[in-house]
Protein backbone atom coordinates (compact mmCIF):
# COMPACT_ATOMS: atom_id res chain seq x y z
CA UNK A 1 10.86 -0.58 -20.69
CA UNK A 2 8.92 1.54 -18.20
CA UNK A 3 9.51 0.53 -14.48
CA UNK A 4 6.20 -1.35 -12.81
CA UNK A 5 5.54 -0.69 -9.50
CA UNK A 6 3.01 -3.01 -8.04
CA UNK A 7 0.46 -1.22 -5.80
CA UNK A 8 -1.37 -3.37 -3.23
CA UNK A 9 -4.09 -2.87 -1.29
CA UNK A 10 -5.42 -5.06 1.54
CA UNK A 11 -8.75 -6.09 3.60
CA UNK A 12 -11.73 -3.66 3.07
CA UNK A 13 -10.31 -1.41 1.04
CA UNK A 14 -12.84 -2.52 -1.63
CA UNK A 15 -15.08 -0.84 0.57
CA UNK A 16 -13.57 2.79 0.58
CA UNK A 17 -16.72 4.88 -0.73
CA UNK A 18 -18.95 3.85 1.40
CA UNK A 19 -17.21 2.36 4.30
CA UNK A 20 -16.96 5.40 7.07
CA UNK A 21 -16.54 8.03 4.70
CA UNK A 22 -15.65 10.43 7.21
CA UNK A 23 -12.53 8.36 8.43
CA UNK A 24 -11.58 7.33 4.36
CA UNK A 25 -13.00 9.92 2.29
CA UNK A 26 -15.52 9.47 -0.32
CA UNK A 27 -13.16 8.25 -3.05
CA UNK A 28 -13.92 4.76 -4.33
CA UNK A 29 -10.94 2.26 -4.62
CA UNK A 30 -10.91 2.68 -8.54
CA UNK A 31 -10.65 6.60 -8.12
CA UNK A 32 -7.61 5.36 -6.20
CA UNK A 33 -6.46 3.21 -9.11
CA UNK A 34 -7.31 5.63 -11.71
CA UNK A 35 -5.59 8.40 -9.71
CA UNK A 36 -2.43 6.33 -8.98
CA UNK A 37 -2.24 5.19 -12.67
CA UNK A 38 -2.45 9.03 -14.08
CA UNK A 39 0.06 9.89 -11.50
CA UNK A 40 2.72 6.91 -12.32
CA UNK A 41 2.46 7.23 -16.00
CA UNK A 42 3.56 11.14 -15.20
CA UNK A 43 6.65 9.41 -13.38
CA UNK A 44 7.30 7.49 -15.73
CA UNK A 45 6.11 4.17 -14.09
CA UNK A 46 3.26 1.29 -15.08
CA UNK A 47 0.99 1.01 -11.47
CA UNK A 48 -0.10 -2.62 -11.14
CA UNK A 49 -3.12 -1.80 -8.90
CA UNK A 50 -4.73 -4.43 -6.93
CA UNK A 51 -6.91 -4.90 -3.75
CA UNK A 52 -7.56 -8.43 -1.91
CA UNK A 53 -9.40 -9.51 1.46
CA UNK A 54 -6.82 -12.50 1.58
CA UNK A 55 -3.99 -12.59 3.86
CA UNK A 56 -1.91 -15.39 1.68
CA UNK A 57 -2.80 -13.94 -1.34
CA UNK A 58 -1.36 -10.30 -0.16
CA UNK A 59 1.62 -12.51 0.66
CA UNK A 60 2.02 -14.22 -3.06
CA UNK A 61 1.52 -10.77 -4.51
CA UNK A 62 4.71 -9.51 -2.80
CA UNK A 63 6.64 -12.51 -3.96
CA UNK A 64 5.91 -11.85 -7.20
CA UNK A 65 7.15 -7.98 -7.03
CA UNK A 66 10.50 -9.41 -5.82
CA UNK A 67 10.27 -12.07 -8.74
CA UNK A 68 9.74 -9.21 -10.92
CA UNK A 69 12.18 -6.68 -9.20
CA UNK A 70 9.37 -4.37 -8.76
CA UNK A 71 8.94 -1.69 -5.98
CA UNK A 72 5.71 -1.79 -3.98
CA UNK A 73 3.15 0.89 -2.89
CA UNK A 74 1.36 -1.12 0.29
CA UNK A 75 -1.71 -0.29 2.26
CA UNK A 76 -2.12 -3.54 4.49
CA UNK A 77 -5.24 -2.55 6.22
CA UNK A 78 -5.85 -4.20 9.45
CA UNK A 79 -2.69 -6.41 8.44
CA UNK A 80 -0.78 -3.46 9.74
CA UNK A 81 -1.31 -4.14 13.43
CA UNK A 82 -1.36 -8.12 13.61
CA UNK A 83 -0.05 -9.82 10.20
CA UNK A 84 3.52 -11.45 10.97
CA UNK A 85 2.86 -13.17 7.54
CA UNK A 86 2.32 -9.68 5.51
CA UNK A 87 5.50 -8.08 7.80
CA UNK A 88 7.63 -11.10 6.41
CA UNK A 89 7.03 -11.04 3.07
CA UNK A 90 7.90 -7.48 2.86
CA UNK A 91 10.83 -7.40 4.75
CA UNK A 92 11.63 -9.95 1.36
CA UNK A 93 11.10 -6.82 -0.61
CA UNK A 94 13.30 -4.60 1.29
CA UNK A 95 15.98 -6.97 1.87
CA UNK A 96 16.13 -7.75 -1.69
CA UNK A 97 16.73 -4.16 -2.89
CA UNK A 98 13.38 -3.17 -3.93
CA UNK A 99 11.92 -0.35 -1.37
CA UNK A 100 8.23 -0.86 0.22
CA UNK A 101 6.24 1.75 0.94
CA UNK A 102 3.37 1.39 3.23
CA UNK A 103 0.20 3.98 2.98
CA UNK A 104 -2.44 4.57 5.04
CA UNK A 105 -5.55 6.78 3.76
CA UNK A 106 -6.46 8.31 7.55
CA UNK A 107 -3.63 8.21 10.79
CA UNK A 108 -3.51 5.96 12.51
CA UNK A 109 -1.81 7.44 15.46
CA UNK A 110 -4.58 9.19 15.92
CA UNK A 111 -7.40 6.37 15.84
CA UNK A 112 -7.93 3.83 18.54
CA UNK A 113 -4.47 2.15 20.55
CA UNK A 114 -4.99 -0.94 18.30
CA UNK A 115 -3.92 0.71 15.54
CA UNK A 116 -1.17 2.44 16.88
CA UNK A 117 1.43 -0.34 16.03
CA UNK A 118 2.56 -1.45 12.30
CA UNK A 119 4.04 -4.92 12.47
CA UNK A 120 5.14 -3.67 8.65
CA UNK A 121 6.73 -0.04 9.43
CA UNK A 122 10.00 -1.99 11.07
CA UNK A 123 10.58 -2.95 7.32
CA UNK A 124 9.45 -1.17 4.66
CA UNK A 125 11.15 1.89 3.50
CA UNK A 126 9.15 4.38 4.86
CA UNK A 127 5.41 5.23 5.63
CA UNK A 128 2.93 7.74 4.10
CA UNK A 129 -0.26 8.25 6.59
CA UNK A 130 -2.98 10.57 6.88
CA UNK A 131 -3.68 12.59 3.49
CA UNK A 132 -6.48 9.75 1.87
CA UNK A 133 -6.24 9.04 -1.62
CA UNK A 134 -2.63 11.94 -1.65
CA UNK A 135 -0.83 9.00 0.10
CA UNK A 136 -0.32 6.50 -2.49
CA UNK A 137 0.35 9.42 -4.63
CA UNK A 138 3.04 10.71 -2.54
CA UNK A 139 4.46 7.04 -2.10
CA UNK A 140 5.02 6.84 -5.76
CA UNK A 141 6.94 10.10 -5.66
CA UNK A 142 8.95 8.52 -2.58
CA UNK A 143 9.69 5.90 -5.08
CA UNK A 144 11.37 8.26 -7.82
C-alpha cells in the first residue's frame, strides 16, 4: 500500500496565479498539485492535495491525517502568524508520530514584521520557505 501524505494548503492560496505574482510566482495552485503529485508518485507516495479558506476546516483536515497516520505537507497562509487553532492541531500530528512540514512559497523573514512569526514552526518538524512551487517539493523529500 503506497504511503499518503496529505498536502494542505490554506487561505488564498486558490489565488496563486494571479494574486501578486511577483511575491508567489505565476504557478496556479493546480500546477502545484500536479507538480506535487508527479513528484510523490516518484517517492513512492499518494499526495492528497487540498486548499481551503476555512480555519476549522484546515483543522478537521489535520485530524483526519492523524486518523489516517498520514504525514502532512502544510502551507497555512496567514494562519502562520495568528492561528492558535491551526498551531494545535498540528502539534496533534507531531506528537502523534507523524512529522508536519510547513511550506511557504516566498520568505517570510523577509516580508513585512507581521509575518515574521509562525505560531506553527514551534511544532511541526521543520519548515521549507522561499523557493515557490520547489517548497512543497522539497517537503516531500524531507518526508522520505
Amino acid at each position: 500500500m503506497t504511503p499518503t501524505v496529505f498536502v494542505l494548503s490554506g487561505p488564498n492560496l486558490n489565488r496563486l496565479g494571479t494574486r501578486e505574482p511577483e511575491i508567489y510566482g505565476s504557478d496556479s495552485l493546480d500546477d502545484v498539485h500536479d507538480a506535487v503529485r508527479r513528484e510523490a508518485e516518484q517517492l513512492g507516495l499518494l499526495a492528497d492535495c487540498r486548499q481551503t479558506n476555512h480555519e476549522g476546516v484546515l483543522v478537521d483536515w489535520l485530524h483526519e491525517a492523524v486518523d489516517a497516520g498520514a504525514d502532512v505537507v502544510l502551507n497555512p497562509g496567514a494562519f502562520t502568524h495568528y492561528s492558535y487553532a491551526v498551531r494545535d492541531a498540528c502539534a496533534i500530528v507531531t506528537t502523534s508520530g507523524r512529522s508536519l512540514v510547513e511550506v511557504h512559497l516566498s520568505n517570510p523573514a523577509a516580508r513585512e514584521g507581521f509575518r515574521h512569526v509562525s505560531v506553527v514552526a514551534p511544532v511541526a518538524t521543520g519548515t521549507v520557505a522561499g523557493f515557490g512551487l520547489q517548497s512543497y517539493l522539497l517537503a516531500l523529500h524531507a518526508l522520505v
